[in-house]
N, C-alpha and C. Protein backbone atom coordinates (compact mmCIF):
# COMPACT_ATOMS: atom_id res chain seq x y z
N UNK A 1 0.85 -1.18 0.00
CA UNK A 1 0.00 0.00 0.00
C UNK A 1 0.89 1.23 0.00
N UNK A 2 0.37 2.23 -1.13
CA UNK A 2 1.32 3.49 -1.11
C UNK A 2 1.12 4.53 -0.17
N UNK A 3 1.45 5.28 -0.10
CA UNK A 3 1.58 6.79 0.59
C UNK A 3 0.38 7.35 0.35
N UNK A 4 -0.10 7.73 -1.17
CA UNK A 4 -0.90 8.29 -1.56
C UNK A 4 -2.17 7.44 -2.17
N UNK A 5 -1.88 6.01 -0.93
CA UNK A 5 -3.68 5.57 -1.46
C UNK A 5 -4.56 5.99 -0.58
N UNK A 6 -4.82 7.47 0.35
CA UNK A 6 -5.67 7.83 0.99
C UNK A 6 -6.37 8.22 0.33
N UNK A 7 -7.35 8.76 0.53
CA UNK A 7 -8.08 10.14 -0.23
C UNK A 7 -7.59 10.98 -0.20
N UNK A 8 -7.00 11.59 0.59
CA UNK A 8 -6.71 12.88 1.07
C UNK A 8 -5.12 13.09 0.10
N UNK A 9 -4.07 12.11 0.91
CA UNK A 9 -2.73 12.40 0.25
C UNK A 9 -2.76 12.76 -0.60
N UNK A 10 -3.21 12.17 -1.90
CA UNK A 10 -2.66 13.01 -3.61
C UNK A 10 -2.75 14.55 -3.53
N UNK A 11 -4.80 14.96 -2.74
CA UNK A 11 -4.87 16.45 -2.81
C UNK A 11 -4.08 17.25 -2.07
N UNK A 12 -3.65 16.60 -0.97
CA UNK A 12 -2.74 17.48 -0.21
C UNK A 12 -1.28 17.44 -0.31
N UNK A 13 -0.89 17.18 -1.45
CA UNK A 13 0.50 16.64 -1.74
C UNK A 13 1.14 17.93 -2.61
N UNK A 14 -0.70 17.62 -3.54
CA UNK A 14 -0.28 18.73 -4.85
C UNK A 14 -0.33 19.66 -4.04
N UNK A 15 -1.86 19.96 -3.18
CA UNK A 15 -1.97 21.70 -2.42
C UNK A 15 -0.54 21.78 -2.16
N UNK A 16 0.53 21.46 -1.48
CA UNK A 16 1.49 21.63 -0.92
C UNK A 16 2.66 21.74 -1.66
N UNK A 17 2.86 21.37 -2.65
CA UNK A 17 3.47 21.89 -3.77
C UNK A 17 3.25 22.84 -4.23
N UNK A 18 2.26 23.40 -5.13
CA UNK A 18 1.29 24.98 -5.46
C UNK A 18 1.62 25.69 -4.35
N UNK A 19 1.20 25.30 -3.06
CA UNK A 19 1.26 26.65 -2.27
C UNK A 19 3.30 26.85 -2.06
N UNK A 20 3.65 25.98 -1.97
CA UNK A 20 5.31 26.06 -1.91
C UNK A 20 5.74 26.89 -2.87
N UNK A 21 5.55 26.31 -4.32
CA UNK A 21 5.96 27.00 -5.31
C UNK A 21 5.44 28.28 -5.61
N UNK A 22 4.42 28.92 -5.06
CA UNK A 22 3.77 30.29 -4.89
C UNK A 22 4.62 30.93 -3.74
N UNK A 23 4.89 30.22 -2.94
CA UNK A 23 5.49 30.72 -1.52
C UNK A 23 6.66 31.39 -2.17
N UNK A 24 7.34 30.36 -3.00
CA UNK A 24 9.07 30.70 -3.30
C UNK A 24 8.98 31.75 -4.22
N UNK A 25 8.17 31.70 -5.31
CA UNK A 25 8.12 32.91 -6.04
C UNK A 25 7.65 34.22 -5.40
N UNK A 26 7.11 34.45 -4.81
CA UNK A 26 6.74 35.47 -3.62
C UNK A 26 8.23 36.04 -3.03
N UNK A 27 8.32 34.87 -2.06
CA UNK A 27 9.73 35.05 -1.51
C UNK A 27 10.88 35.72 -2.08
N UNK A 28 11.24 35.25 -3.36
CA UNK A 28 12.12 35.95 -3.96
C UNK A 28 11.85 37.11 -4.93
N UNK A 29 10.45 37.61 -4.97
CA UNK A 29 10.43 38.80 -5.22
C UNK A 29 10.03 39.81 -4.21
N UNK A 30 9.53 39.77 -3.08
CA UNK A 30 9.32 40.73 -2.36
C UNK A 30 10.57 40.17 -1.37
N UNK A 31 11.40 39.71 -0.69
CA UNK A 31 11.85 39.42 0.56
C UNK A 31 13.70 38.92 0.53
N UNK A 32 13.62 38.21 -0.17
CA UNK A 32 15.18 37.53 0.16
C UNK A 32 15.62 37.72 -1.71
N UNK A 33 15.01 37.78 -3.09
CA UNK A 33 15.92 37.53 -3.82
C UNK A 33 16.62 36.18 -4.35
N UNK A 34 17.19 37.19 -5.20
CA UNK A 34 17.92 35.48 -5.69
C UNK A 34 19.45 35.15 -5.43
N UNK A 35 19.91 36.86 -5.10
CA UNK A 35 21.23 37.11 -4.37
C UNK A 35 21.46 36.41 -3.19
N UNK A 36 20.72 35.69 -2.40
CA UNK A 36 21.16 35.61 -0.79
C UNK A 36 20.70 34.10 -0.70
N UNK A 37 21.01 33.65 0.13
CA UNK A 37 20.36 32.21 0.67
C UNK A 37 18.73 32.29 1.14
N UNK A 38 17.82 31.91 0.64
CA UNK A 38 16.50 31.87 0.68
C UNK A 38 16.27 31.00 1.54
N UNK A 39 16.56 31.58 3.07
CA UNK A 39 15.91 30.53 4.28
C UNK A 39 14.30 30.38 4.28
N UNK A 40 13.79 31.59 3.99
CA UNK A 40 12.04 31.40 3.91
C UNK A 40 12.05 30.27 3.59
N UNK A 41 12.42 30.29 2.04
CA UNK A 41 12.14 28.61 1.19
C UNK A 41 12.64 27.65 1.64
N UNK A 42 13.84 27.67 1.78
CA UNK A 42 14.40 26.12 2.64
C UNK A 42 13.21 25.74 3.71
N UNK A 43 13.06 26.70 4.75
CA UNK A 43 12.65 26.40 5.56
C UNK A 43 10.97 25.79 5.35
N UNK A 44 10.03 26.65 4.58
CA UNK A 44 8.87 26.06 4.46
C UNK A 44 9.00 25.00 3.42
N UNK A 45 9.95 24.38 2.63
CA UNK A 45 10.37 23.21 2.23
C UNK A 45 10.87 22.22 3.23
N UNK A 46 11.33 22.00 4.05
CA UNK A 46 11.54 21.57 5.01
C UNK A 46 10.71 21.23 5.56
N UNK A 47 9.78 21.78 6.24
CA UNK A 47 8.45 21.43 6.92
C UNK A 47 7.69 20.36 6.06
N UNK A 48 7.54 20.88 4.95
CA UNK A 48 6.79 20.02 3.94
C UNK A 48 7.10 18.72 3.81
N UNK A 49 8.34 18.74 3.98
CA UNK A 49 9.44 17.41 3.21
C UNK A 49 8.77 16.24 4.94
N UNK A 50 9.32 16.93 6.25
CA UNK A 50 8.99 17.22 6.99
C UNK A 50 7.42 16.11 7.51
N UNK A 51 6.84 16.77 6.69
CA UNK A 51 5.16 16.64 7.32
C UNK A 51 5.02 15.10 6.61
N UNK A 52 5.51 15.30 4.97
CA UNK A 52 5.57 13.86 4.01
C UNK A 52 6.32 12.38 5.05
N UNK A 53 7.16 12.86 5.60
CA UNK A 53 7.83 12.00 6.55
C UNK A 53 6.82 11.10 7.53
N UNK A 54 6.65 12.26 8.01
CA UNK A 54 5.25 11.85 9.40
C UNK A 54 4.10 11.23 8.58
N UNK A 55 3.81 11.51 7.19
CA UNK A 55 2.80 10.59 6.71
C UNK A 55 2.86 9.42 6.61
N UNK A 56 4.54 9.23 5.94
CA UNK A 56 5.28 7.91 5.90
C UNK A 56 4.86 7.19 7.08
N UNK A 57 5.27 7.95 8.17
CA UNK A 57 5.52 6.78 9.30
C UNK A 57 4.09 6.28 10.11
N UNK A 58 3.02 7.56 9.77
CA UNK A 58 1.96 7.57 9.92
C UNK A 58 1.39 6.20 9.13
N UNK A 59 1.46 6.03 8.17
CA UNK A 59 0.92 4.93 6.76
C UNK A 59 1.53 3.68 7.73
N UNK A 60 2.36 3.81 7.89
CA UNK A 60 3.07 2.15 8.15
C UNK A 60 2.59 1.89 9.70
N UNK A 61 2.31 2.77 10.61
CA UNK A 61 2.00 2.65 11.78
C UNK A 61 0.37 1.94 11.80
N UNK A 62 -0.40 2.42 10.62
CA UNK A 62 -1.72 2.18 10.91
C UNK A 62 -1.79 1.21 9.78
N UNK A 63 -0.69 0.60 8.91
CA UNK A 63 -0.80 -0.75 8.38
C UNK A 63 0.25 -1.74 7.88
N UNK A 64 0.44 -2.32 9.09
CA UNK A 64 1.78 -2.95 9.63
C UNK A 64 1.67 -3.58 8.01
N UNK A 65 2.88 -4.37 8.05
CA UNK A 65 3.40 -5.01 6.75
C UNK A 65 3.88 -6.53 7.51
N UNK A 66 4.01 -7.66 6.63
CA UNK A 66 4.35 -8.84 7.27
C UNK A 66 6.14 -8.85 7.56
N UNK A 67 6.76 -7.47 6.66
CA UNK A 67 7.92 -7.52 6.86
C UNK A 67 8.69 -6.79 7.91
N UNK A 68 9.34 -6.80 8.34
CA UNK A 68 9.84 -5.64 9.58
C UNK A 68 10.26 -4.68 9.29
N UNK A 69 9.43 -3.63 10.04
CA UNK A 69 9.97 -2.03 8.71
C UNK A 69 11.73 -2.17 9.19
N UNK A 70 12.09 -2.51 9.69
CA UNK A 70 13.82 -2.47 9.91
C UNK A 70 14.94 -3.19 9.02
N UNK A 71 13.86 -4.09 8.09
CA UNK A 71 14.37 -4.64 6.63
C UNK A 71 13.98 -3.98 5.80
N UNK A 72 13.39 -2.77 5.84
CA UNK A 72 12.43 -1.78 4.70
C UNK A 72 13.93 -1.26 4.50
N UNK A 73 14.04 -1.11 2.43
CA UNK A 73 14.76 0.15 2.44
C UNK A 73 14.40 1.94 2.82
N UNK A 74 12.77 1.68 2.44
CA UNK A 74 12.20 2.92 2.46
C UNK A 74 12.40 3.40 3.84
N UNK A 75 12.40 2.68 4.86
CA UNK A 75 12.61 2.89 6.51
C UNK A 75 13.29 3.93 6.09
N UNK A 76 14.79 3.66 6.41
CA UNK A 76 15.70 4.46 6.19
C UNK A 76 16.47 5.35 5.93
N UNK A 77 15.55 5.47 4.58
CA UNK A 77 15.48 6.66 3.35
C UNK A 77 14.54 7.83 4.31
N UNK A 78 13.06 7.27 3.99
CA UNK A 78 12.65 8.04 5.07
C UNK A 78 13.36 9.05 6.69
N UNK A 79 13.67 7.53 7.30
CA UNK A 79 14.27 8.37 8.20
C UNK A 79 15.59 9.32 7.94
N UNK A 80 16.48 9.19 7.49
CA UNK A 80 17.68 10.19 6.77
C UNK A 80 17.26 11.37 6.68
N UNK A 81 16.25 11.30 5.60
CA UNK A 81 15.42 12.36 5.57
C UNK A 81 14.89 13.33 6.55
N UNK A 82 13.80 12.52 7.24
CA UNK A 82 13.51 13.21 8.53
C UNK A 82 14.48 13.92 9.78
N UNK A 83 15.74 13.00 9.83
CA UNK A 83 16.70 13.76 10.22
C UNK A 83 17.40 14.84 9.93
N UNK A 84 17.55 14.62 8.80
CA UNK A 84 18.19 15.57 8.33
C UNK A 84 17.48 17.11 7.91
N UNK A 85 16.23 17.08 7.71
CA UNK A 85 14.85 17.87 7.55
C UNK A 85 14.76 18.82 8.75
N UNK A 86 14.55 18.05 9.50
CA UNK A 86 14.21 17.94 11.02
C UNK A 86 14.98 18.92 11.39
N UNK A 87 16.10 18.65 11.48
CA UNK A 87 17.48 19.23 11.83
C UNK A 87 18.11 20.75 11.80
N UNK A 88 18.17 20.51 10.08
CA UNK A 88 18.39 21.50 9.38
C UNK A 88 16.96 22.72 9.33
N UNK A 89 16.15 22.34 9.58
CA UNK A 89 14.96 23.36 9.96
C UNK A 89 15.25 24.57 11.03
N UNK A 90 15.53 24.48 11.72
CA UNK A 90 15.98 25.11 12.27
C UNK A 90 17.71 25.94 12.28
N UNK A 91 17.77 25.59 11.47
CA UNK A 91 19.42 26.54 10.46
C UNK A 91 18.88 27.19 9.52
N UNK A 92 17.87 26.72 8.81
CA UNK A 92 17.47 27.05 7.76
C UNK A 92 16.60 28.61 8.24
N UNK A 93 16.03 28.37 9.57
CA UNK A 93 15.05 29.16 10.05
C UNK A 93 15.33 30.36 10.34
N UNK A 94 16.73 29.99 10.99
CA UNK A 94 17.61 30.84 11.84
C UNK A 94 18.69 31.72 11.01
N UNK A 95 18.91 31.28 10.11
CA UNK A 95 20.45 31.60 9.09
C UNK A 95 20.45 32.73 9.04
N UNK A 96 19.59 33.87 8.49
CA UNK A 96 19.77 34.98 8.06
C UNK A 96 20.52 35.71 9.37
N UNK A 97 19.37 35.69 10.58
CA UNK A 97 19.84 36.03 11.67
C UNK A 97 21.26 35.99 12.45
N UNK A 98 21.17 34.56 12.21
CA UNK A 98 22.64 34.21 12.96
C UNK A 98 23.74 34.98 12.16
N UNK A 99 23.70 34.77 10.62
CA UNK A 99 24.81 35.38 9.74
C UNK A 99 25.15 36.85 9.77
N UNK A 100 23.96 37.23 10.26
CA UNK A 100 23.54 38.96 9.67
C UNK A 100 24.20 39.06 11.27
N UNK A 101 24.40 38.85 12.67
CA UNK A 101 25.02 39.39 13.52
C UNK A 101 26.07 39.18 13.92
N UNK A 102 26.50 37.76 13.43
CA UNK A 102 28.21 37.32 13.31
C UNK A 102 28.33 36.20 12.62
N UNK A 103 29.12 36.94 11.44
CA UNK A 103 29.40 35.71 10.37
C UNK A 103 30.35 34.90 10.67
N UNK A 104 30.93 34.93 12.09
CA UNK A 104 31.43 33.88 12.35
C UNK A 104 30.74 32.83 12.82
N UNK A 105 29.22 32.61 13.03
CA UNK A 105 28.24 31.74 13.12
C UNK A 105 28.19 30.79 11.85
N UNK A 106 28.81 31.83 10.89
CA UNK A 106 28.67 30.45 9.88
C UNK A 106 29.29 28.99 9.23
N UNK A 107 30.45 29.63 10.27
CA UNK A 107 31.25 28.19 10.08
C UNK A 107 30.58 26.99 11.23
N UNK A 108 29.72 27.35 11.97
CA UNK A 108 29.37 26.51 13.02
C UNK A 108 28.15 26.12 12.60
N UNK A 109 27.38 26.28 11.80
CA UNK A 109 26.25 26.14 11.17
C UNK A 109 26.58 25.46 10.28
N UNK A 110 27.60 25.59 9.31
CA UNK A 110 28.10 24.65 8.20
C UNK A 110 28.81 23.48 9.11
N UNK A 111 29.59 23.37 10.39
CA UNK A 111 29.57 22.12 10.72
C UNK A 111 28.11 20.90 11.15
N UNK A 112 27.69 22.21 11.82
CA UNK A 112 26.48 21.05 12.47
C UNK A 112 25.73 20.32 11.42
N UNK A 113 25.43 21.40 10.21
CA UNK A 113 25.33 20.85 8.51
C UNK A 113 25.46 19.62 8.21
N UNK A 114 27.04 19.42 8.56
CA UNK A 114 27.66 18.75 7.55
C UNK A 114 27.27 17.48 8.40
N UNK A 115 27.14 17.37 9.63
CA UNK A 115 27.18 16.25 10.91
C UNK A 115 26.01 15.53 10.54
N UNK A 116 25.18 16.25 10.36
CA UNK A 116 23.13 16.24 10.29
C UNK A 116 23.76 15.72 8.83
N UNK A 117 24.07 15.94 8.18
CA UNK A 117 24.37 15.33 6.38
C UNK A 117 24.84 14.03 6.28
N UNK A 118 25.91 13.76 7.29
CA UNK A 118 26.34 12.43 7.63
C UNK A 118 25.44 11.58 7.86
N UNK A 119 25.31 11.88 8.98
CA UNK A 119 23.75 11.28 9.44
C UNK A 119 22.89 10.58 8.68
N UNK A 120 22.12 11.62 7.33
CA UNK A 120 21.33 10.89 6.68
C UNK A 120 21.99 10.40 5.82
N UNK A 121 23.00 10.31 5.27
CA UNK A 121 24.30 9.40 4.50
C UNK A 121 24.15 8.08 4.90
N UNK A 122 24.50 8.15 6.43
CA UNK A 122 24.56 6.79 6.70
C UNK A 122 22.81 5.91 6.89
N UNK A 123 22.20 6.54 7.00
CA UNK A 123 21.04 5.63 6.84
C UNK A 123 20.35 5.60 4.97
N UNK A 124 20.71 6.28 4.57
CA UNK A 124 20.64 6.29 3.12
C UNK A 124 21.74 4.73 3.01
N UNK A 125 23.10 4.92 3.26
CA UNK A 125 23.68 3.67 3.32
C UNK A 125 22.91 2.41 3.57
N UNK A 126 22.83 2.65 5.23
CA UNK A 126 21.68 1.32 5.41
C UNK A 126 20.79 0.91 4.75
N UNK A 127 19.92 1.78 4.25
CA UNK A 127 18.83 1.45 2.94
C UNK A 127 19.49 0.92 1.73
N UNK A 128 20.53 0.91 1.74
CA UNK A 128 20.97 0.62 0.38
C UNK A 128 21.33 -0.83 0.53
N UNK A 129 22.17 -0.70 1.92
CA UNK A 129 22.42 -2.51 2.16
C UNK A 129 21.21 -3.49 2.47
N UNK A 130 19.97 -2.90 2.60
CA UNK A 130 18.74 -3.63 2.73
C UNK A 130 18.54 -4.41 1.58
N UNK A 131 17.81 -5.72 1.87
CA UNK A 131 17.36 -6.06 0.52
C UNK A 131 16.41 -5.30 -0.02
N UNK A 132 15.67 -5.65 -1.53
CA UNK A 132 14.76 -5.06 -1.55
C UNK A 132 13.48 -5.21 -1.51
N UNK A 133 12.47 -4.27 -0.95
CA UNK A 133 10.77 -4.77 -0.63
C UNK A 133 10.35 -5.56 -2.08
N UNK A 134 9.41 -6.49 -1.69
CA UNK A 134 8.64 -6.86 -3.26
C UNK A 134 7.68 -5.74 -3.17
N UNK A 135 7.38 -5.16 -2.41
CA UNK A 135 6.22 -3.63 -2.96
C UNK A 135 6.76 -2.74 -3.30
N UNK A 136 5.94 -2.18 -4.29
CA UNK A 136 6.35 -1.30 -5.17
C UNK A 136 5.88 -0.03 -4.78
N UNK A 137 6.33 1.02 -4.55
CA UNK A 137 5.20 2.41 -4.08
C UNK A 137 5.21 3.32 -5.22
N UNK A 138 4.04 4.21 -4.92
CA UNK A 138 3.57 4.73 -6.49
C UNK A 138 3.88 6.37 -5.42
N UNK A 139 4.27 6.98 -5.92
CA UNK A 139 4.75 8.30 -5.39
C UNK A 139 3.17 9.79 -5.79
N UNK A 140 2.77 9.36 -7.18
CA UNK A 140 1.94 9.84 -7.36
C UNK A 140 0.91 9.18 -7.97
């Protein structure tokens, strides 16, 4: 069973795309540009990416599988994701700020980055050493 065999998921997948992609074009004409790092966008991308996660885990919580999600590649992927989402949300949120009062914040932001990047590396890894599901998921 996919992600988007609710009712709801497909419409709220697209709403959330449209309103993103309205968000970002907005964003970079009234607010941040195309000159600067566009935390608005990261950040309400993030959430999104974010919320898709929690559906994931939501879907599998309310219909177990005979396999152990801990042999799932998608587990993994998923979670990487969510970590790394998760994470970086709050850099993303924060960046302008932190940079705009000491740009020496930004080398400490690009480490914690890079740590949170590892992170989902290595469970992207794990997913990879998984075998693979016989289900197939339909994304849209």
């Amino acid at each position: 069973m996919g992600l988007l065999t609710y009712s709801y998921a497909k419409p709220l997948l697209l709403a959330m795309i449209g309103l993103f992609l309205v968000f970002a074009f907005v964003n970079i004409l009234l607010w941040e540009g195309l000159d600067t790092f566009n935390s608005n966008s990261y950040s309400v991308a993030s959430f999104f990416i974010i919320a898709y996660c929690l559906l994931y885990y939501y879907q599998k919580l309310t219909n177990p599988a005979t396999m152990s999600i801990f042999e799932s590649r998608d587990f993994y992927y998923v979670t990487g994701l969510l970590v790394y989402f998760t994470s970086c949300f709050f850099i993303f949120v924060s960046y302008r700020k932190l940079t705009q009062e000491n740009v020496s914040n930004l080398g400490l932001l690009w480490m914690i980055h890079n740590v949170v990047f590892l992170l989902m590396c290595i469970f992207f890894l794990i997913g990879f050493l998984c075998k693979p599901s016989p289900q197939k998921y339909n994304l849209l």
